[in-house]
N, C-alpha and C. Protein backbone atom coordinates (compact mmCIF):
# COMPACT_ATOMS: atom_id res chain seq x y z
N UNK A 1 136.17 66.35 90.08
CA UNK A 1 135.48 67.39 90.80
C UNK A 1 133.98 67.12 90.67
N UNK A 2 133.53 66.78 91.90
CA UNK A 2 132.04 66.66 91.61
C UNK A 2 131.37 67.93 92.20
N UNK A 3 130.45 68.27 91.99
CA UNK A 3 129.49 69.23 92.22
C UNK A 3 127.88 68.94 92.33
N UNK A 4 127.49 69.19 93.33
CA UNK A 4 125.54 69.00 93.35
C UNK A 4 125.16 70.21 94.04
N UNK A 5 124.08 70.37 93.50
CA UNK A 5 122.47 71.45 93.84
C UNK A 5 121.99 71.39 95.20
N UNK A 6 121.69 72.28 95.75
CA UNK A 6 120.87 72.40 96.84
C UNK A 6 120.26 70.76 97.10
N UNK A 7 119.51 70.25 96.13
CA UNK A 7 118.78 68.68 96.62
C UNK A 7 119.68 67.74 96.67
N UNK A 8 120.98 67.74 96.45
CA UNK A 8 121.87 66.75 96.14
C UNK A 8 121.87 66.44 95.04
N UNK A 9 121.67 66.51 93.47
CA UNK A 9 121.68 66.24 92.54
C UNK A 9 122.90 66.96 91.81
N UNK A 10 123.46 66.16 91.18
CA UNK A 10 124.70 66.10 90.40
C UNK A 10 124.86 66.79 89.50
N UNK A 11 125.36 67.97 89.22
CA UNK A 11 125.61 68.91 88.84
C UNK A 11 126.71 68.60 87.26
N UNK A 12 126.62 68.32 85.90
CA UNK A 12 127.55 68.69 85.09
C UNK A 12 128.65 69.43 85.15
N UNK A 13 130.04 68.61 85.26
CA UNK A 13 131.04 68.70 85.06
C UNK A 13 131.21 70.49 84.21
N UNK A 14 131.97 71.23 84.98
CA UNK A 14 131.85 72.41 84.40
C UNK A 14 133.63 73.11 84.38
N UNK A 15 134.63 73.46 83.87
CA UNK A 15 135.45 74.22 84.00
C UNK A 15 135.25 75.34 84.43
N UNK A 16 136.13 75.11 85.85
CA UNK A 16 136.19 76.31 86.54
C UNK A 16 137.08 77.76 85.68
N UNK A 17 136.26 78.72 86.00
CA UNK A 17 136.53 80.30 85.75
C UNK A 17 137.08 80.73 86.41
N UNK A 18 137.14 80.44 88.08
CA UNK A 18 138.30 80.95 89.32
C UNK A 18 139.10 81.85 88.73
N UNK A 19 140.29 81.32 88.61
CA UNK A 19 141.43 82.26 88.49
C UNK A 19 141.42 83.19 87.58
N UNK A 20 140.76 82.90 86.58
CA UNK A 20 140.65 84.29 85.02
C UNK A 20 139.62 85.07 85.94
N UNK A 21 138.19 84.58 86.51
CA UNK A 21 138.00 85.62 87.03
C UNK A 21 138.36 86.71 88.01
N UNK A 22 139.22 85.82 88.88
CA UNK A 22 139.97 86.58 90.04
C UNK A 22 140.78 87.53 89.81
N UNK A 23 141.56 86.92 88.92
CA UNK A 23 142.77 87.91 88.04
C UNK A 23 142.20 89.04 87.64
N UNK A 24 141.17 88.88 86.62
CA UNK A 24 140.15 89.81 85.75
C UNK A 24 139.79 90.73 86.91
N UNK A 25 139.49 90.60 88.03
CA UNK A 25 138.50 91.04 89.21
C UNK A 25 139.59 92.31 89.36
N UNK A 26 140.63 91.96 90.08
CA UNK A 26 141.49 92.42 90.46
C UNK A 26 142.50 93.67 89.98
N UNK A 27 142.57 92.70 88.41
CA UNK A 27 143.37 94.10 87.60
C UNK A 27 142.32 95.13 86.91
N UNK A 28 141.42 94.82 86.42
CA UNK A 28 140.21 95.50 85.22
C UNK A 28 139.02 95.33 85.73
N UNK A 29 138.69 95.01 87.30
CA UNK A 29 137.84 95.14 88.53
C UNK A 29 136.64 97.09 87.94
N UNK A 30 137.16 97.80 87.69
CA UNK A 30 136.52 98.82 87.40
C UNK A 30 135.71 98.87 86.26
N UNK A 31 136.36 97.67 85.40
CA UNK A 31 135.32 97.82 83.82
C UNK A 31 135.03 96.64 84.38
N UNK A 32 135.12 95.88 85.02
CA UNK A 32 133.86 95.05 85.31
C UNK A 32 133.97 93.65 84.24
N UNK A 33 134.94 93.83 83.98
CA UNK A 33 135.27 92.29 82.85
C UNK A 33 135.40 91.11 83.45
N UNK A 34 135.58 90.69 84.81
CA UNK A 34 135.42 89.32 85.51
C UNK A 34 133.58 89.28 85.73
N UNK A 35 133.00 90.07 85.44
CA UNK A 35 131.40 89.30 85.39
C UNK A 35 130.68 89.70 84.13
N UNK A 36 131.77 89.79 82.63
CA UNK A 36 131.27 89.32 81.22
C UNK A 36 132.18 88.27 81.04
N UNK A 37 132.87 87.75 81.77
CA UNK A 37 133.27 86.45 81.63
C UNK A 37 133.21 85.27 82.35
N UNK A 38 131.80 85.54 83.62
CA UNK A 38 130.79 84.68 84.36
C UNK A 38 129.97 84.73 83.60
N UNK A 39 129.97 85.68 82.23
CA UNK A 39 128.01 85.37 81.67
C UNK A 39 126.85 86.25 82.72
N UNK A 40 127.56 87.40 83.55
CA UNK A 40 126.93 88.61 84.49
C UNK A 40 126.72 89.94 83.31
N UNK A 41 126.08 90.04 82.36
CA UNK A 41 126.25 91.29 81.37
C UNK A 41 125.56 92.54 82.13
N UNK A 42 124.48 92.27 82.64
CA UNK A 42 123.78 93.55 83.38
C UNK A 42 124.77 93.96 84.54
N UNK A 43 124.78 92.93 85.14
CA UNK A 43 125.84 93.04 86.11
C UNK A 43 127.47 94.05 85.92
N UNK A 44 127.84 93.29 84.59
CA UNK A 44 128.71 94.33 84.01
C UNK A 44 128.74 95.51 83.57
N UNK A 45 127.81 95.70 83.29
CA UNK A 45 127.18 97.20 82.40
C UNK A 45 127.10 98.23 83.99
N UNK A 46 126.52 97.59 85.11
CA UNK A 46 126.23 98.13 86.60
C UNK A 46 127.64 98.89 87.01
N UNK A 47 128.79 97.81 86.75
CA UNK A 47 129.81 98.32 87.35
C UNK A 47 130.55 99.01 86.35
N UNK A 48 130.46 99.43 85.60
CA UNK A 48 130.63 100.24 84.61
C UNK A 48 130.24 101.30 84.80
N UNK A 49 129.02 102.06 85.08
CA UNK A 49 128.29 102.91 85.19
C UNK A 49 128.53 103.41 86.49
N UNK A 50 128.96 102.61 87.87
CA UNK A 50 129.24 102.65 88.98
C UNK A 50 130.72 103.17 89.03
N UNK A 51 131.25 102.95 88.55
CA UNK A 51 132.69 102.97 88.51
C UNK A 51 132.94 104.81 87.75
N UNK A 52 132.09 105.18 86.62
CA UNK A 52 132.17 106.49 86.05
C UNK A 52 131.18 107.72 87.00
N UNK A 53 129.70 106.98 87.48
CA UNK A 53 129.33 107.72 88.29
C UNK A 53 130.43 108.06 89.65
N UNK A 54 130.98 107.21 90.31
CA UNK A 54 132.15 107.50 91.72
C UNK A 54 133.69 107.60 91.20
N UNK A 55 133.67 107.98 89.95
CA UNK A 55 135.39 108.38 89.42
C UNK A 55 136.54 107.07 89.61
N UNK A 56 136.06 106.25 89.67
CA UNK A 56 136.71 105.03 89.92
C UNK A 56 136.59 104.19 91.50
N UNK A 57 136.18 104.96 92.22
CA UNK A 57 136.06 104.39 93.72
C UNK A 57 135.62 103.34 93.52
N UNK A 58 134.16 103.03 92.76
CA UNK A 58 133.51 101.91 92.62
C UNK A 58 134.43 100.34 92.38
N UNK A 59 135.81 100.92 91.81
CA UNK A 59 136.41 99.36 91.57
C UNK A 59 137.24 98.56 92.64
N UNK A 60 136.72 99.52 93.73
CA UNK A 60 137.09 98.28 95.06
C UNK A 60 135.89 97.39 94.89
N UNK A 61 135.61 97.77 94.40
CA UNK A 61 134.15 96.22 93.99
C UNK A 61 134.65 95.18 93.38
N UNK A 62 135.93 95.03 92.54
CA UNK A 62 136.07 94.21 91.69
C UNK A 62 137.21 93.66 92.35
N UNK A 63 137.85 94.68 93.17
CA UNK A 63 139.17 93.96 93.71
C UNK A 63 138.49 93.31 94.99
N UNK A 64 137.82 93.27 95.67
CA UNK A 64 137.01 92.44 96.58
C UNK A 64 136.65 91.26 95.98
N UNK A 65 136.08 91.46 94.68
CA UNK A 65 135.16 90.26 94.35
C UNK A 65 136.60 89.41 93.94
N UNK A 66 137.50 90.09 93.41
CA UNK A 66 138.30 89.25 92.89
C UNK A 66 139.19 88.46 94.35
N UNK A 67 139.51 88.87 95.54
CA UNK A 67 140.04 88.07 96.32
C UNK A 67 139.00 87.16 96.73
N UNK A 68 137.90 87.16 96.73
CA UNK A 68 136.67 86.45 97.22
C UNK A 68 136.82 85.05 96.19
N UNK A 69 136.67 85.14 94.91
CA UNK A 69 136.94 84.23 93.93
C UNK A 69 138.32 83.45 94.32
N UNK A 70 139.32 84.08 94.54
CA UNK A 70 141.03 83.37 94.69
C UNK A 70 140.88 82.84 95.68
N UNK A 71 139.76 82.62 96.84
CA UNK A 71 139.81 82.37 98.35
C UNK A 71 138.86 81.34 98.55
N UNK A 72 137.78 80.84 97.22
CA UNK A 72 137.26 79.66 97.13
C UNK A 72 137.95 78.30 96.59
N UNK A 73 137.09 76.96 96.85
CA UNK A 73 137.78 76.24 95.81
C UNK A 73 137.29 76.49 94.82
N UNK A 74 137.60 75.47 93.73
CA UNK A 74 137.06 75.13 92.11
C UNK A 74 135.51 74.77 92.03
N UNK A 75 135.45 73.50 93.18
CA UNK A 75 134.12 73.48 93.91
C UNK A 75 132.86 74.41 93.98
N UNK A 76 133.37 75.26 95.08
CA UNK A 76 132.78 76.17 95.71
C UNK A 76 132.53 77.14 94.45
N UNK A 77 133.49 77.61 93.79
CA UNK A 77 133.27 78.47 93.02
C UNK A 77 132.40 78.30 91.80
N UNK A 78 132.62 77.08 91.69
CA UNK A 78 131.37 76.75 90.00
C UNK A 78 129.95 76.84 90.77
N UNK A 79 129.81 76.37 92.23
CA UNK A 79 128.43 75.99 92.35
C UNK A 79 128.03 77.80 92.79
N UNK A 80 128.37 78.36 93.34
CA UNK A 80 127.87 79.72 93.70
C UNK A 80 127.93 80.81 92.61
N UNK A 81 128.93 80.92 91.72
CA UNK A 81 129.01 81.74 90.55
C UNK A 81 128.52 80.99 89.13
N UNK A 82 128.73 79.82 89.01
CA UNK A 82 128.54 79.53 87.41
C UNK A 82 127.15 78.53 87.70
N UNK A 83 126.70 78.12 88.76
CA UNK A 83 126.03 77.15 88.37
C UNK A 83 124.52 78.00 88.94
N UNK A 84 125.03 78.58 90.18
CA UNK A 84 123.84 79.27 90.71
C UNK A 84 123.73 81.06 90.37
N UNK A 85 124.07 81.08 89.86
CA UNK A 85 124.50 82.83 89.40
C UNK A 85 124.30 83.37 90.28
N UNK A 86 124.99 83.69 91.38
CA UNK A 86 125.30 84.36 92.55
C UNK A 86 126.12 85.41 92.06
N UNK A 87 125.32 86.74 91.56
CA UNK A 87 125.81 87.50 90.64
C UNK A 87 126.91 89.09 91.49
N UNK A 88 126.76 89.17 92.90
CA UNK A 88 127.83 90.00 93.62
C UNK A 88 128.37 89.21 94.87
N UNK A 89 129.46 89.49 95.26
CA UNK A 89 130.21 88.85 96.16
C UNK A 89 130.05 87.64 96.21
């Protein structure tokens, strides 16, 4: 799996998070645990707070993000979430 940067430069070999995060997204999408396990902590703390301010509505956020993740490749997914911290959707 290769991966490069915006300039074309070669990106370190990284294990993809995909599926733990997707999964994570999907089931526990409301506490927000698929973006403390991208390394997203503010991000997490957001949907946390989002999720108690709207009584849970807020965790169609997580079940979105999580089919969004299952619907990339391994590719796609390291360079937009882990490499570039593309921290919602």
């Amino acid at each position: 799996m290769r991966v490069v940067d915006d300039q074309g430069n070669p990106i370190p070999e990284q294990q993809s998070k995909r599926v733990l995060a997707g999964v994570l997204a999907i089931v526990f999408g409301e506490l927000g645990i698929h973006k403390f396990v991208l390394g997203y902590t503010a991000e997490g703390l957001i949907q946390i707070a989002l999720t108690i301010i709207t009584c849970g509505i807020a965790g169609i956020i997580g079940i979105i993000e999580g089919i969004i993740y299952l619907t990339k490749t391994d590719e796609e997914f390291i360079y937009q979430y882990q490499t570039n911290k593309r921290s919602w959707f």
